[in-house]
C-alpha atoms as a PDB file:
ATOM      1  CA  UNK A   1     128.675 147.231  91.170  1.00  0.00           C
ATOM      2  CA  UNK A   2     128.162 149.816  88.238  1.00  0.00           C
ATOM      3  CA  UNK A   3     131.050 151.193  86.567  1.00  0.00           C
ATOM      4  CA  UNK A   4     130.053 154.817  85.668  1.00  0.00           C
ATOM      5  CA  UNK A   5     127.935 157.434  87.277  1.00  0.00           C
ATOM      6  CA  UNK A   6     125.673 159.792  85.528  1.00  0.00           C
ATOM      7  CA  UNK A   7     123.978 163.097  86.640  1.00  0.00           C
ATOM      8  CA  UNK A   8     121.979 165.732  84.919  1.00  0.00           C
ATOM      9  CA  UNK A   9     123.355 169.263  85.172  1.00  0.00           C
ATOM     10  CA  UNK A  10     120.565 171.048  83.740  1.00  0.00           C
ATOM     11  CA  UNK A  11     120.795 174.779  81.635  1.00  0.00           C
ATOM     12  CA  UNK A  12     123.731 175.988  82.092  1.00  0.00           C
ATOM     13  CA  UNK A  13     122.505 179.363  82.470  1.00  0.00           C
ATOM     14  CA  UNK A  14     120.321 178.364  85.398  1.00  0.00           C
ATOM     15  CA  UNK A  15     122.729 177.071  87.862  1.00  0.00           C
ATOM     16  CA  UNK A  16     125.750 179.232  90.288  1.00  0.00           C
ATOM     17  CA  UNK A  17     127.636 176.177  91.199  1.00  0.00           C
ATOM     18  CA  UNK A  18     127.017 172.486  90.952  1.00  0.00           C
ATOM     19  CA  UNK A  19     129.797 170.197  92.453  1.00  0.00           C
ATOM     20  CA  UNK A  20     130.218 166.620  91.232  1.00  0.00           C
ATOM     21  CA  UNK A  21     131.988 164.981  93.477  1.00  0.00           C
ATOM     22  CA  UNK A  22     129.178 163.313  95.693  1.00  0.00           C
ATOM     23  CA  UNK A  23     126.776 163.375  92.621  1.00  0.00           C
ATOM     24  CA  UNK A  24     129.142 161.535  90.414  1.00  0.00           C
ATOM     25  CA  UNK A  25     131.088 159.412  93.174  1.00  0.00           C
ATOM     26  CA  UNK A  26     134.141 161.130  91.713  1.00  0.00           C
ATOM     27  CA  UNK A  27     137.621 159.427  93.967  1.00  0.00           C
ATOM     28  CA  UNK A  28     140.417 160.930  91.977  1.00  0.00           C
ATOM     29  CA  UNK A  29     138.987 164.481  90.912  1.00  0.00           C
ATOM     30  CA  UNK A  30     136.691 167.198  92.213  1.00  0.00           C
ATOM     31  CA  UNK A  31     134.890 169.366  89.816  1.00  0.00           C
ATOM     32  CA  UNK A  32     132.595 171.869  89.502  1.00  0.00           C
ATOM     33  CA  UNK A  33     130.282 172.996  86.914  1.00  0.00           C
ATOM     34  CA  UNK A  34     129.567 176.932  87.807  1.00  0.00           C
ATOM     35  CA  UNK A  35     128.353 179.990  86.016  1.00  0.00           C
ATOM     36  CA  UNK A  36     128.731 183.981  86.729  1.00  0.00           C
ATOM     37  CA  UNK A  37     126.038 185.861  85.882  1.00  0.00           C
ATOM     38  CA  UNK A  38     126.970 189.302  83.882  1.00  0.00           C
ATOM     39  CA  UNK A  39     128.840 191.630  85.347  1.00  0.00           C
ATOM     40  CA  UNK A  40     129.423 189.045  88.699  1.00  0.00           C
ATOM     41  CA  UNK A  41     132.599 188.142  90.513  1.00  0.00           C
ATOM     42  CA  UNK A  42     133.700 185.805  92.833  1.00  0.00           C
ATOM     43  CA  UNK A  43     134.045 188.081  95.706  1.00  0.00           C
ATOM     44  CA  UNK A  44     137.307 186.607  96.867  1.00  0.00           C
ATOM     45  CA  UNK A  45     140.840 185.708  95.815  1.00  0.00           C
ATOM     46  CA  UNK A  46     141.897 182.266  96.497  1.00  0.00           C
ATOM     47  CA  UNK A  47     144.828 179.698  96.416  1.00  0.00           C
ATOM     48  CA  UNK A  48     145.396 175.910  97.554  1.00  0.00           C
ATOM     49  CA  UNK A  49     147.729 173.699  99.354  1.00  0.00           C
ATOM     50  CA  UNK A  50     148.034 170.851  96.914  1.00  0.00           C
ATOM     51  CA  UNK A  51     145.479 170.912  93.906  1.00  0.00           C
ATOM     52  CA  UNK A  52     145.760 172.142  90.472  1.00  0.00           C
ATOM     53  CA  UNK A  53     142.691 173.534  88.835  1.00  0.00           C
ATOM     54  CA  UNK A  54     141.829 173.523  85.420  1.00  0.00           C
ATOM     55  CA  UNK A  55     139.092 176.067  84.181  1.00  0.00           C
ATOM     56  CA  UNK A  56     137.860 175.008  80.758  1.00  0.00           C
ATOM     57  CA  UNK A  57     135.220 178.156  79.728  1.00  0.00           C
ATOM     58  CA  UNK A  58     132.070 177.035  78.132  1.00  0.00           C
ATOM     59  CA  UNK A  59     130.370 180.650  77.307  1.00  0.00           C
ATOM     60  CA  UNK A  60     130.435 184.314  77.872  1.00  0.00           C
ATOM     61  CA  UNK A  61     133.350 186.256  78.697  1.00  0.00           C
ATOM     62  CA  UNK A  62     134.981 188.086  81.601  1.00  0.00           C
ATOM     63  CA  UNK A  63     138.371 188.381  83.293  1.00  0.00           C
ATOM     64  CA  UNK A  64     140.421 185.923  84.960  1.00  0.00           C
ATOM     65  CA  UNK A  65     142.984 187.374  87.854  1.00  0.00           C
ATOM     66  CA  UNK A  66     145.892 185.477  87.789  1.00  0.00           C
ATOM     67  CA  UNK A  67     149.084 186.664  90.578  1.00  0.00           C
ATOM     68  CA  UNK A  68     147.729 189.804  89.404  1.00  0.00           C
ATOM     69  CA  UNK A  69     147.468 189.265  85.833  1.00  0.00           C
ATOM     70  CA  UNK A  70     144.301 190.259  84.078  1.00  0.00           C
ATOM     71  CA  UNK A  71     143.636 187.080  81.153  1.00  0.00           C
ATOM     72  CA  UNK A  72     140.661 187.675  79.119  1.00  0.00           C
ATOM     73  CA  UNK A  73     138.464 184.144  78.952  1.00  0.00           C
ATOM     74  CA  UNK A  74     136.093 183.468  76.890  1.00  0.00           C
ATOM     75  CA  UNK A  75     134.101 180.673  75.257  1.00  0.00           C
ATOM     76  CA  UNK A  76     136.715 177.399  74.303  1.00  0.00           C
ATOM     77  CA  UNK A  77     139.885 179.092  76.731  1.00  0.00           C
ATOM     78  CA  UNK A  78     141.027 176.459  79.138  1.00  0.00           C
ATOM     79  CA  UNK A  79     143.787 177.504  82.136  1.00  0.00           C
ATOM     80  CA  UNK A  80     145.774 175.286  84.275  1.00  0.00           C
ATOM     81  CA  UNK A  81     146.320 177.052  87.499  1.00  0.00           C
ATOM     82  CA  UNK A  82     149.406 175.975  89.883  1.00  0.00           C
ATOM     83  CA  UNK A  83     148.180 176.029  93.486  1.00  0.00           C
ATOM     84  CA  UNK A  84     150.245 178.708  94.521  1.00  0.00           C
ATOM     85  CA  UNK A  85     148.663 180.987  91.802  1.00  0.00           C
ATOM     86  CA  UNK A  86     145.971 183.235  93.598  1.00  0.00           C
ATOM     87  CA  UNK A  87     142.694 183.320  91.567  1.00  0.00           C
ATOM     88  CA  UNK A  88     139.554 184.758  91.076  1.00  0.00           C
ATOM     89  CA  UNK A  89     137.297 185.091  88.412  1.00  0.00           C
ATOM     90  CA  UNK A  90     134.776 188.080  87.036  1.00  0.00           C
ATOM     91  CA  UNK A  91     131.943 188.411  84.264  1.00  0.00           C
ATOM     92  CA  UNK A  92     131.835 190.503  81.811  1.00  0.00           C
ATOM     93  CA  UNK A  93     128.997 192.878  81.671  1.00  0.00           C
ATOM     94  CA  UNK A  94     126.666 191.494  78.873  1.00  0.00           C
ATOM     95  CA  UNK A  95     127.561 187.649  78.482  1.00  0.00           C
ATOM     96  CA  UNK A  96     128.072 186.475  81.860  1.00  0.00           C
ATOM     97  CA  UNK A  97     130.212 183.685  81.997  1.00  0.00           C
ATOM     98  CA  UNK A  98     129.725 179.235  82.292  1.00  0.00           C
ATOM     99  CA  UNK A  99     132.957 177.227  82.997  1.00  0.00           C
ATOM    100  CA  UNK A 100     133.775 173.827  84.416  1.00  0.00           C
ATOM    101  CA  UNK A 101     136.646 173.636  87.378  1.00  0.00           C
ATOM    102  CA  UNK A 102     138.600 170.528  87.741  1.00  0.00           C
ATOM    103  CA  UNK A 103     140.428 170.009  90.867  1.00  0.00           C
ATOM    104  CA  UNK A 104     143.353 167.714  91.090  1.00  0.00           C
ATOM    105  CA  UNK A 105     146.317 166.796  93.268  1.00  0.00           C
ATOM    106  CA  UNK A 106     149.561 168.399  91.536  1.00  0.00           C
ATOM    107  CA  UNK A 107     152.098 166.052  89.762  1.00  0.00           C
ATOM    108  CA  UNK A 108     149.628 163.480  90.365  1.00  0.00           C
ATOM    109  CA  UNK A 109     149.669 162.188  87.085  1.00  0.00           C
ATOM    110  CA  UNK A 110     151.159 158.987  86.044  1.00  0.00           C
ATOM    111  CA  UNK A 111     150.111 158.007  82.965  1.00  0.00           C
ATOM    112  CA  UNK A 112     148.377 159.654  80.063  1.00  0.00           C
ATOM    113  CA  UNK A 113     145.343 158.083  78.499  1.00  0.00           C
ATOM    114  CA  UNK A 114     147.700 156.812  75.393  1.00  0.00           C
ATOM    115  CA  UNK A 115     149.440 154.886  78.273  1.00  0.00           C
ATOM    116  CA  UNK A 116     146.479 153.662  80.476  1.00  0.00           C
ATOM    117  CA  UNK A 117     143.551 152.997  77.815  1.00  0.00           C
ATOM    118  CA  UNK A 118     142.833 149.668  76.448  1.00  0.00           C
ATOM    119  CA  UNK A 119     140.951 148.429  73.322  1.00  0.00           C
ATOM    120  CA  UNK A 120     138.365 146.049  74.430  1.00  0.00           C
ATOM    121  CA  UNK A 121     137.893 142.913  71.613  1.00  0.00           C
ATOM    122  CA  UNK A 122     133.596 143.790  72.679  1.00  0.00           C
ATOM    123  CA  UNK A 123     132.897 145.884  69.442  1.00  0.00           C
ATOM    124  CA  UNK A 124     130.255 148.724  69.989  1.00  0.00           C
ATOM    125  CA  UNK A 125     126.459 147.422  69.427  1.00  0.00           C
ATOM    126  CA  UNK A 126     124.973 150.360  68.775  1.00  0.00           C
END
C-alpha cells in the first residue's frame, strides 16, 4: 500500500474551489484549496457543528467577516476559526483573493509534531 498521495492543483488563479479530501485520500482532515476572484464573495455566512477551520491566505486581499468583525487578509495571514464563529469571506476589488481551508474536528489534537515525529536511521539519497 503507498504511504502518501499526491495531486496537482494547477494555477492558482484558475481554479474556484478544489477539495482534497477524495483526491488526496485525506482520513483526519478536509481541505480546500479555493480562490475569489476580485471583487467576489461567498454569498453566504456560515458556521459548523464540530470543525475548526484554518484559512492560511496565499494572495490578494479582501475582507474576512468574523461574528461581525471585519479582518483585513491578505497574502501570508492565517486565521483559526472556532466553529461557532460565523464566517464568510470577500475579495477585494483589484487582487482577488487564493487561500487554503483546513477543516478539522475541535480539540482533536493530541500531540504536536515535536511529540509524534520520528527520525528515521534511512538518511536522505538524494
Amino acid at each position: 500500500m503507498k504511504t502518501y498521495s499526491v495531486t496537482e492543483l494547477g494555477n492558482m488563479d484558475s481554479i474556484t474551489r478544489v477539495t482534497l479530501k477524495e483526491k488526496l485520500d485525506l482520513t483526519g482532515a478536509e481541505i480546500s484549496a479555493n480562490r475569489l476572484p476580485a471583487g467576489a464573495d461567498i454569498p453566504f455566512a456560515h458556521s459548523h457543528k464540530r470543525n475548526e477551520e484554518i484559512y492560511i491566505f496565499t494572495s490578494g486581499k479582501g475582507l474576512f467577516l468574523l461574528d461581525g468583525t471585519k479582518l483585513p487578509v491578505k497574502e501570508g495571514t492565517a486565521v483559526r476559526v472556532s466553529p461557532s464563529c460565523v464566517r464568510s469571506i470577500r475579495a477585494d476589488n483589484p487582487t482577488g483573493l487564493s487561500y487554503f481551508c483546513i477543516q478539522v474536528d475541535e480539540g482533536s489534537l493530541v500531540q504536536a509534531t515535536q511529540d509524534d515525529g520520528i527520525i528515521s536511521e534511512e538518511k536522505p539519497n538524494w
